[in-house]
N, C-alpha and C. Protein backbone atom coordinates (compact mmCIF):
# COMPACT_ATOMS: atom_id res chain seq x y z
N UNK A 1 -74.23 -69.29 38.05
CA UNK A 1 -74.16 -67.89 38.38
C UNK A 1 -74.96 -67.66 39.63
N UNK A 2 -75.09 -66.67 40.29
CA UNK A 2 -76.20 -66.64 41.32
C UNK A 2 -76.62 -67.95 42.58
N UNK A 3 -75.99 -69.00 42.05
CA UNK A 3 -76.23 -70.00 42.90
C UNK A 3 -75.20 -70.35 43.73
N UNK A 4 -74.15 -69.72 43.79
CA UNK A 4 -72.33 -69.70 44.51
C UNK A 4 -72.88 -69.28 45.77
N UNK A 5 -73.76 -68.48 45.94
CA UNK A 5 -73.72 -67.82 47.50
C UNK A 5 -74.25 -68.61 48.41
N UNK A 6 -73.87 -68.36 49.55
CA UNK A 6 -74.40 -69.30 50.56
C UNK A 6 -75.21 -68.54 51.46
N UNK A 7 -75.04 -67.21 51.11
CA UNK A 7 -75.43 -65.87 52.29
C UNK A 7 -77.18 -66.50 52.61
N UNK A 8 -77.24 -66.12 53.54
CA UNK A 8 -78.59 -66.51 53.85
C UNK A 8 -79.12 -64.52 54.65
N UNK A 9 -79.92 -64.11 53.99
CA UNK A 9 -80.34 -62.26 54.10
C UNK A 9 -81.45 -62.26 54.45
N UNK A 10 -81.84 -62.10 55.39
CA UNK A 10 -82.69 -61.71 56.12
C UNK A 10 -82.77 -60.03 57.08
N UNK A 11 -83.69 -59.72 57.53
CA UNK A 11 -83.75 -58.63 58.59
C UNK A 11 -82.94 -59.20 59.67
N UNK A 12 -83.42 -60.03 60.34
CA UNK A 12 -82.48 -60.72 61.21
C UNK A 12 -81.16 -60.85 61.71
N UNK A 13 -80.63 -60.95 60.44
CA UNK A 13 -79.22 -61.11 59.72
C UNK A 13 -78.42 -59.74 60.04
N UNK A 14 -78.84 -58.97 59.44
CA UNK A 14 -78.20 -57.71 59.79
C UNK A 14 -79.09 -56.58 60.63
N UNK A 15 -79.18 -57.10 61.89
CA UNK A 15 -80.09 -55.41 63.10
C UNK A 15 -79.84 -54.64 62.91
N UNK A 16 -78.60 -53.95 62.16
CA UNK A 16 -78.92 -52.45 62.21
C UNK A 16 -78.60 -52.22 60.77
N UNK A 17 -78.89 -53.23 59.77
CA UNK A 17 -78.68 -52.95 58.39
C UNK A 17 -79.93 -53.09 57.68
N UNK A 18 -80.94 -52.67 57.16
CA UNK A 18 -82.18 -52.85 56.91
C UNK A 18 -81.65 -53.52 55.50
N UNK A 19 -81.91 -54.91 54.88
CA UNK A 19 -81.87 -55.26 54.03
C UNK A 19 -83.15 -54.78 52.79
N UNK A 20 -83.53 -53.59 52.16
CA UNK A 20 -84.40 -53.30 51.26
C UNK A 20 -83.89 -53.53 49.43
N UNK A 21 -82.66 -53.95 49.21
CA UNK A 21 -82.63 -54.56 47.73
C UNK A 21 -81.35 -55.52 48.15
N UNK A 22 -81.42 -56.29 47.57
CA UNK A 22 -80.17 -57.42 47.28
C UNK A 22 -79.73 -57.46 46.20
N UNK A 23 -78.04 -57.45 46.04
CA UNK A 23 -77.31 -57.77 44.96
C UNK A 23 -76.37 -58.84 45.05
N UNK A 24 -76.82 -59.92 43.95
CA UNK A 24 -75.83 -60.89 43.46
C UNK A 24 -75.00 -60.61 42.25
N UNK A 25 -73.26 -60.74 43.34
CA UNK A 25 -72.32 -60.20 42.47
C UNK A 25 -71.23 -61.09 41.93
N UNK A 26 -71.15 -60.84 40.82
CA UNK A 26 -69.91 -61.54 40.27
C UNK A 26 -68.85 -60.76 39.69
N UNK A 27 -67.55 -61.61 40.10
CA UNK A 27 -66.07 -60.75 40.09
C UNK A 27 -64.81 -61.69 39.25
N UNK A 28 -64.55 -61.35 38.24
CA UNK A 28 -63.42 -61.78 37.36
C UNK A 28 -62.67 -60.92 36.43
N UNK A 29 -61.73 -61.86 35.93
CA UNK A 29 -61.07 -61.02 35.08
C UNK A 29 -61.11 -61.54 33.49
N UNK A 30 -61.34 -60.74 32.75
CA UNK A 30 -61.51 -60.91 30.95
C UNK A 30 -60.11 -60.89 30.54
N UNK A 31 -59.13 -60.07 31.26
CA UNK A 31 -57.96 -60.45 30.06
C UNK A 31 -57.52 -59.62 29.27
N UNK A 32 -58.86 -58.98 28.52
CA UNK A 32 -58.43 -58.02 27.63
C UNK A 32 -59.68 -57.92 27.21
N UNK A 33 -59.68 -56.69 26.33
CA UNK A 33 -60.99 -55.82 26.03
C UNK A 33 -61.82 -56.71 25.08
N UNK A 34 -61.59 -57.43 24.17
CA UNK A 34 -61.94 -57.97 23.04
C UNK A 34 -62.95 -59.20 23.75
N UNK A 35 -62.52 -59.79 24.71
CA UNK A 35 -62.88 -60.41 26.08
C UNK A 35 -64.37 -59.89 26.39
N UNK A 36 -63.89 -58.31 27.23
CA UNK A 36 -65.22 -58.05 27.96
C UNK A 36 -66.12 -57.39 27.21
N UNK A 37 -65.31 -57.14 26.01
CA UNK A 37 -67.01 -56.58 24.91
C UNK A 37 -67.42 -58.01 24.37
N UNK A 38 -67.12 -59.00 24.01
CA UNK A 38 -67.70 -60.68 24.17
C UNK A 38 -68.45 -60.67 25.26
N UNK A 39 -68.20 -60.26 26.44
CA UNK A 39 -68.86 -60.99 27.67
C UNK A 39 -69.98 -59.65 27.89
N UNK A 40 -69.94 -58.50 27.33
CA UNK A 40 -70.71 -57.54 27.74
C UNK A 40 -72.38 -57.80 26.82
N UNK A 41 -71.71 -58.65 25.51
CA UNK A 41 -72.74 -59.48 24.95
C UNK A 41 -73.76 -60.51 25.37
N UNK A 42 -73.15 -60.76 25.98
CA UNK A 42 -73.81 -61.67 27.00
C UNK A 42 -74.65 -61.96 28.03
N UNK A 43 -73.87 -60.62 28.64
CA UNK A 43 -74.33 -59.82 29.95
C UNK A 43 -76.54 -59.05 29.36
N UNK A 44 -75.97 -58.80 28.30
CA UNK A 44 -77.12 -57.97 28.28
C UNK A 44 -77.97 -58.75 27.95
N UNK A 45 -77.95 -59.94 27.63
CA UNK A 45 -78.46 -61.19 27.50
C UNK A 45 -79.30 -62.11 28.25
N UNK A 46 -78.52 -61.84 29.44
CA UNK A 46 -79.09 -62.52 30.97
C UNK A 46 -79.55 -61.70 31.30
N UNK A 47 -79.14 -60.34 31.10
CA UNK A 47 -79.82 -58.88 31.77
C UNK A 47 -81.64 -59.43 31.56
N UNK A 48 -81.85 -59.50 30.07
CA UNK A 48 -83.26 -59.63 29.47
C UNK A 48 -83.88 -60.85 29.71
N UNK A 49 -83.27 -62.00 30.10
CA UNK A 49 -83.66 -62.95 30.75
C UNK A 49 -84.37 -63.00 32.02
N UNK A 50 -83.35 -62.03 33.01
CA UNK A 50 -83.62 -61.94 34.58
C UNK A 50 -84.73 -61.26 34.57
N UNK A 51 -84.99 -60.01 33.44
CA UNK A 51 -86.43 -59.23 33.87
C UNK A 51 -87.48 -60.28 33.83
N UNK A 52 -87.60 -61.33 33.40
CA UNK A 52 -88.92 -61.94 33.45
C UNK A 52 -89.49 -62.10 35.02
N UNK A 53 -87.96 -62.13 35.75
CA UNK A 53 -88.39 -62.56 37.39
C UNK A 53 -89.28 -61.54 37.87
N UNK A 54 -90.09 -61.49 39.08
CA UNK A 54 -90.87 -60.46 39.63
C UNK A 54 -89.90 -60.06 40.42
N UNK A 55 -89.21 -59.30 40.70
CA UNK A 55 -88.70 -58.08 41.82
C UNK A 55 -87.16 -57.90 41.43
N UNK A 56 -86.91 -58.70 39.87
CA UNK A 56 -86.09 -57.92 39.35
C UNK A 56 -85.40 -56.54 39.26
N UNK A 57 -84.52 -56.01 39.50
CA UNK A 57 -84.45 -54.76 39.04
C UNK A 57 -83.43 -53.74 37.89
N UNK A 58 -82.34 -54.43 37.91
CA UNK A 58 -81.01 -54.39 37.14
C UNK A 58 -79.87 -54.96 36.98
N UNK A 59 -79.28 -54.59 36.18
CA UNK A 59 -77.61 -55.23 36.22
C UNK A 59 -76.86 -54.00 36.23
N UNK A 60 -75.70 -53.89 36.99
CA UNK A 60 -75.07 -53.01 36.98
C UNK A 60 -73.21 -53.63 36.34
N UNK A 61 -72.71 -53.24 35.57
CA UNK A 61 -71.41 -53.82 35.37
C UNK A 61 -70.27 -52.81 35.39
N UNK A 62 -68.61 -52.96 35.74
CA UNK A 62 -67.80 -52.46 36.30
C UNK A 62 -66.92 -53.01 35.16
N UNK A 63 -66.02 -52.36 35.07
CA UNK A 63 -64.81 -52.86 34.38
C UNK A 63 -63.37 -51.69 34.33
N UNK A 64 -62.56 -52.83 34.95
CA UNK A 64 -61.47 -51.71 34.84
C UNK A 64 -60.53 -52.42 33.74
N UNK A 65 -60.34 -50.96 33.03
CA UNK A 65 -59.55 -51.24 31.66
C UNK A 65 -58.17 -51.77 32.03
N UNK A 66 -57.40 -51.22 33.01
CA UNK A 66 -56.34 -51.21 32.81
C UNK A 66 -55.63 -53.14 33.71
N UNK A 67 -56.69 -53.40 34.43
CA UNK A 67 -56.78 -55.10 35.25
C UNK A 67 -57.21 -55.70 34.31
N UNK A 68 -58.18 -55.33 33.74
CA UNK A 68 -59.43 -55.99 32.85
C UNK A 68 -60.30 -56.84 33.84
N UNK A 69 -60.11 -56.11 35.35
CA UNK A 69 -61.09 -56.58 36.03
C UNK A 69 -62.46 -56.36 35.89
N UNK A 70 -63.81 -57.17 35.78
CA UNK A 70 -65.06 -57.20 35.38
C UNK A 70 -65.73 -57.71 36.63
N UNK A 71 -66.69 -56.61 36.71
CA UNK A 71 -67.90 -56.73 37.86
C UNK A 71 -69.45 -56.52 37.66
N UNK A 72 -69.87 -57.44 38.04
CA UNK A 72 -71.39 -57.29 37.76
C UNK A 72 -72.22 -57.25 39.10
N UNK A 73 -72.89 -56.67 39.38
CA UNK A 73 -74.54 -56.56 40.17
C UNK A 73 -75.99 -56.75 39.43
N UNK A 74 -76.33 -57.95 39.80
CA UNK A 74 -77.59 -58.59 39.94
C UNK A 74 -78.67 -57.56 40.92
N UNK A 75 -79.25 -56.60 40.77
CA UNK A 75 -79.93 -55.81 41.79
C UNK A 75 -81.19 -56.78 41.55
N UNK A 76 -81.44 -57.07 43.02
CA UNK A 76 -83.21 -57.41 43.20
C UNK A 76 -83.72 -56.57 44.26
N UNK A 77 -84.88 -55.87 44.22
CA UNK A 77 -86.00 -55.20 44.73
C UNK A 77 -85.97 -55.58 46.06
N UNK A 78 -85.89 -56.72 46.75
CA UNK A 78 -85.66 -57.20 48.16
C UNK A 78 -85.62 -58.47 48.49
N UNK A 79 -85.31 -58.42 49.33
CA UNK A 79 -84.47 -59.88 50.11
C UNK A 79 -85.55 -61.04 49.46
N UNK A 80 -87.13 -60.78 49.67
CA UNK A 80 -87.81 -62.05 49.52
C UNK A 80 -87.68 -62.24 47.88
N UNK A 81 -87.79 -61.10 47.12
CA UNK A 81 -87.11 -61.78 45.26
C UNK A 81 -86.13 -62.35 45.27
N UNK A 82 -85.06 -61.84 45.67
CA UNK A 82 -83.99 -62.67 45.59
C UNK A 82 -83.74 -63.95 46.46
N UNK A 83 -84.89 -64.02 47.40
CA UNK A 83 -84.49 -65.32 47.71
C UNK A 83 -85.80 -66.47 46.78
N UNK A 84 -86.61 -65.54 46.56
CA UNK A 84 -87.39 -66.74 45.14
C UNK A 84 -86.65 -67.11 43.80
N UNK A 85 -85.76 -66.11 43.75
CA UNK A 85 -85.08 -66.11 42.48
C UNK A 85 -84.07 -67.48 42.56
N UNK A 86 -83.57 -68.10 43.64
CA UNK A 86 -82.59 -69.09 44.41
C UNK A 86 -83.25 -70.77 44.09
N UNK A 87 -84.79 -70.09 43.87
CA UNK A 87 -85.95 -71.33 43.90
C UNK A 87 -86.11 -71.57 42.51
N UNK A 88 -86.15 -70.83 41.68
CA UNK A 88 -86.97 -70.52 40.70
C UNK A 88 -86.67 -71.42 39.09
N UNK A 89 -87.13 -71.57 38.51
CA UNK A 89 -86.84 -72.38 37.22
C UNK A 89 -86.35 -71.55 36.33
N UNK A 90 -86.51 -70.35 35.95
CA UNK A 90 -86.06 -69.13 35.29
C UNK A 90 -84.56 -69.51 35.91
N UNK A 91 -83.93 -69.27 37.09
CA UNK A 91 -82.66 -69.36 37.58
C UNK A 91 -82.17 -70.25 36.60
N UNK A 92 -82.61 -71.88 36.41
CA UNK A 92 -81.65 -72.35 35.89
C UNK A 92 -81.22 -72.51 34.20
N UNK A 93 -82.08 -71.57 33.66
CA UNK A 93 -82.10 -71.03 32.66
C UNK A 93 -80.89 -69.84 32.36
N UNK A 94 -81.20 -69.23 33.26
CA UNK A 94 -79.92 -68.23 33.24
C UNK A 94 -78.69 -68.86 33.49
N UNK A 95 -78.95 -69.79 34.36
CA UNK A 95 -77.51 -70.53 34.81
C UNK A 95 -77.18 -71.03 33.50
N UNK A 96 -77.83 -71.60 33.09
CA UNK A 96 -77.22 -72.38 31.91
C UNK A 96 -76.27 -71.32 30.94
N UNK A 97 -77.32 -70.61 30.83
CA UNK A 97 -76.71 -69.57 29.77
C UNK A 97 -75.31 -68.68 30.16
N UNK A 98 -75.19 -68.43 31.68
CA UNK A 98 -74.42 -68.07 32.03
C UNK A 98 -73.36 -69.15 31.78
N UNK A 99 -73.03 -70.30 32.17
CA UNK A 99 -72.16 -71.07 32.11
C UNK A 99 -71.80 -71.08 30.33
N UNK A 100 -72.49 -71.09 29.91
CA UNK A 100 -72.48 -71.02 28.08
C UNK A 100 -71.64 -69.77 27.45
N UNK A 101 -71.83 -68.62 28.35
CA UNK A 101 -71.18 -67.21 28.07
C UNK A 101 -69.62 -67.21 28.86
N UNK A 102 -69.33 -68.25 29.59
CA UNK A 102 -67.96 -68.17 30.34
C UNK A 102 -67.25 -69.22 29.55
N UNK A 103 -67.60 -70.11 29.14
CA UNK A 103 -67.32 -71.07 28.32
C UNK A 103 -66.79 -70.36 27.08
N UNK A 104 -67.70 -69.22 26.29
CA UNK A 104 -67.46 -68.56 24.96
C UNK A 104 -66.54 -68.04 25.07
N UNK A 105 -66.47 -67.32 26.41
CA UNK A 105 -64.79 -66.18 26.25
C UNK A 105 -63.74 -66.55 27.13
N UNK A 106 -63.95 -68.04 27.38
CA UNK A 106 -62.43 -69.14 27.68
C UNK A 106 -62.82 -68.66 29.52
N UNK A 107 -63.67 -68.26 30.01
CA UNK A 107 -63.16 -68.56 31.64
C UNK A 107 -63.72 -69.73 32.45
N UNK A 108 -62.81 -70.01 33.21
CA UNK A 108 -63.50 -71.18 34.02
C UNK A 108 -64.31 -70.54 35.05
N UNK A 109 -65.47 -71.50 35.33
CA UNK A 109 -66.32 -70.81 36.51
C UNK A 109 -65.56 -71.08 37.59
N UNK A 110 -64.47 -71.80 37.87
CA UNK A 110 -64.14 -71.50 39.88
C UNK A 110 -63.17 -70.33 39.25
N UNK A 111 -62.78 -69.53 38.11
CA UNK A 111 -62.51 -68.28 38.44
C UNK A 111 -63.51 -67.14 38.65
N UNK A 112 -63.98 -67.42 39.28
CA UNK A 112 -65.50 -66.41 39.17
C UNK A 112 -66.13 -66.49 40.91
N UNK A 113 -65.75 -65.13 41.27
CA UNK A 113 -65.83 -65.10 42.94
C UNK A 113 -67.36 -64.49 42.52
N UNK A 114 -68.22 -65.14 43.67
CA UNK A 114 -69.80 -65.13 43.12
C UNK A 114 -70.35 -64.67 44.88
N UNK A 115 -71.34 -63.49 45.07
CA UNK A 115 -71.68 -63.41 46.80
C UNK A 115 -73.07 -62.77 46.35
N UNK A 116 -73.48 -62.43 47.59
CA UNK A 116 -74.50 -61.52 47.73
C UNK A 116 -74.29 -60.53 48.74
N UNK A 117 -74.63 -59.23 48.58
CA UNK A 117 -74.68 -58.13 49.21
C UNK A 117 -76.16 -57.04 49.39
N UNK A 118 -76.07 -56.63 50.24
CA UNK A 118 -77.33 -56.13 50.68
C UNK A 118 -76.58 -54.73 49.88
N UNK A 119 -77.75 -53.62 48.84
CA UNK A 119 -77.69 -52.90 47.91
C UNK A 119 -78.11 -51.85 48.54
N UNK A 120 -77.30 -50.44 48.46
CA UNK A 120 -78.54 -49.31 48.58
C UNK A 120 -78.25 -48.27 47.21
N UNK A 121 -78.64 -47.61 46.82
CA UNK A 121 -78.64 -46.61 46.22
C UNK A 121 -78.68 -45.20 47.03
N UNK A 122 -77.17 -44.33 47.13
CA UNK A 122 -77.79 -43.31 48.63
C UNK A 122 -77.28 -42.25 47.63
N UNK A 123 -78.65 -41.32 47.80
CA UNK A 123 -78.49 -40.35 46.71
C UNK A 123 -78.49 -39.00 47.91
């Protein structure tokens, strides 16, 4: 999970985009509902895992009923969490578990488009 991206986020990276939270996202499809309430089990799973990281901040998940397309956001606090999170031993803990939860509700991981995106919240 989380380890698909190659993005490398920095200030640098984007001059006129201030990178202040990062989200690692993942994009598939369940199939059917019975599916993404299995996988929403799951989800909240890793959710409680990831808080142990420092600059953690949420999961956000998407689902359209009628695709049974399923989307998740990994929110981290800023570029330097999420790039410790890339390092971290906790990561491959989640990984595991993640691979364990795609396995349960039949998907293969190369169906699973995985990135990172720079996050804002604009209220």
């Amino acid at each position: 999970m989380l380890s698909r991206s190659s993005f490398t986020l920095s200030r640098r990276a984007f001059s006129s985009i201030p990178v202040n939270q990062v989200a690692s996202v993942l994009k598939l499809n369940v199939g059917d509902e019975a599916t993404a309430i299995k996988l929403d089990t799951h989800v909240k799973k890793l959710n409680d895992m990831m808080k142990k990281h420092p600059g953690f901040g949420s999961t956000t998940r998407y689902v359209c009923k009628s695709e049974w397309a399923y989307e998740l956001s990994f929110v981290f606090g800023s570029g330097e969490s999420f790039g410790a999170w890339k390092e971290c031993a906790l990561r491959n803990e989640v990984h595991a578990e993640y691979l364990s939860a795609l396995a349960d509700c039949g998907i293969k991981e190369e169906d699973v488009y995985g990135g990172a995106r720079v996050h804002d919240v604009l209220e």
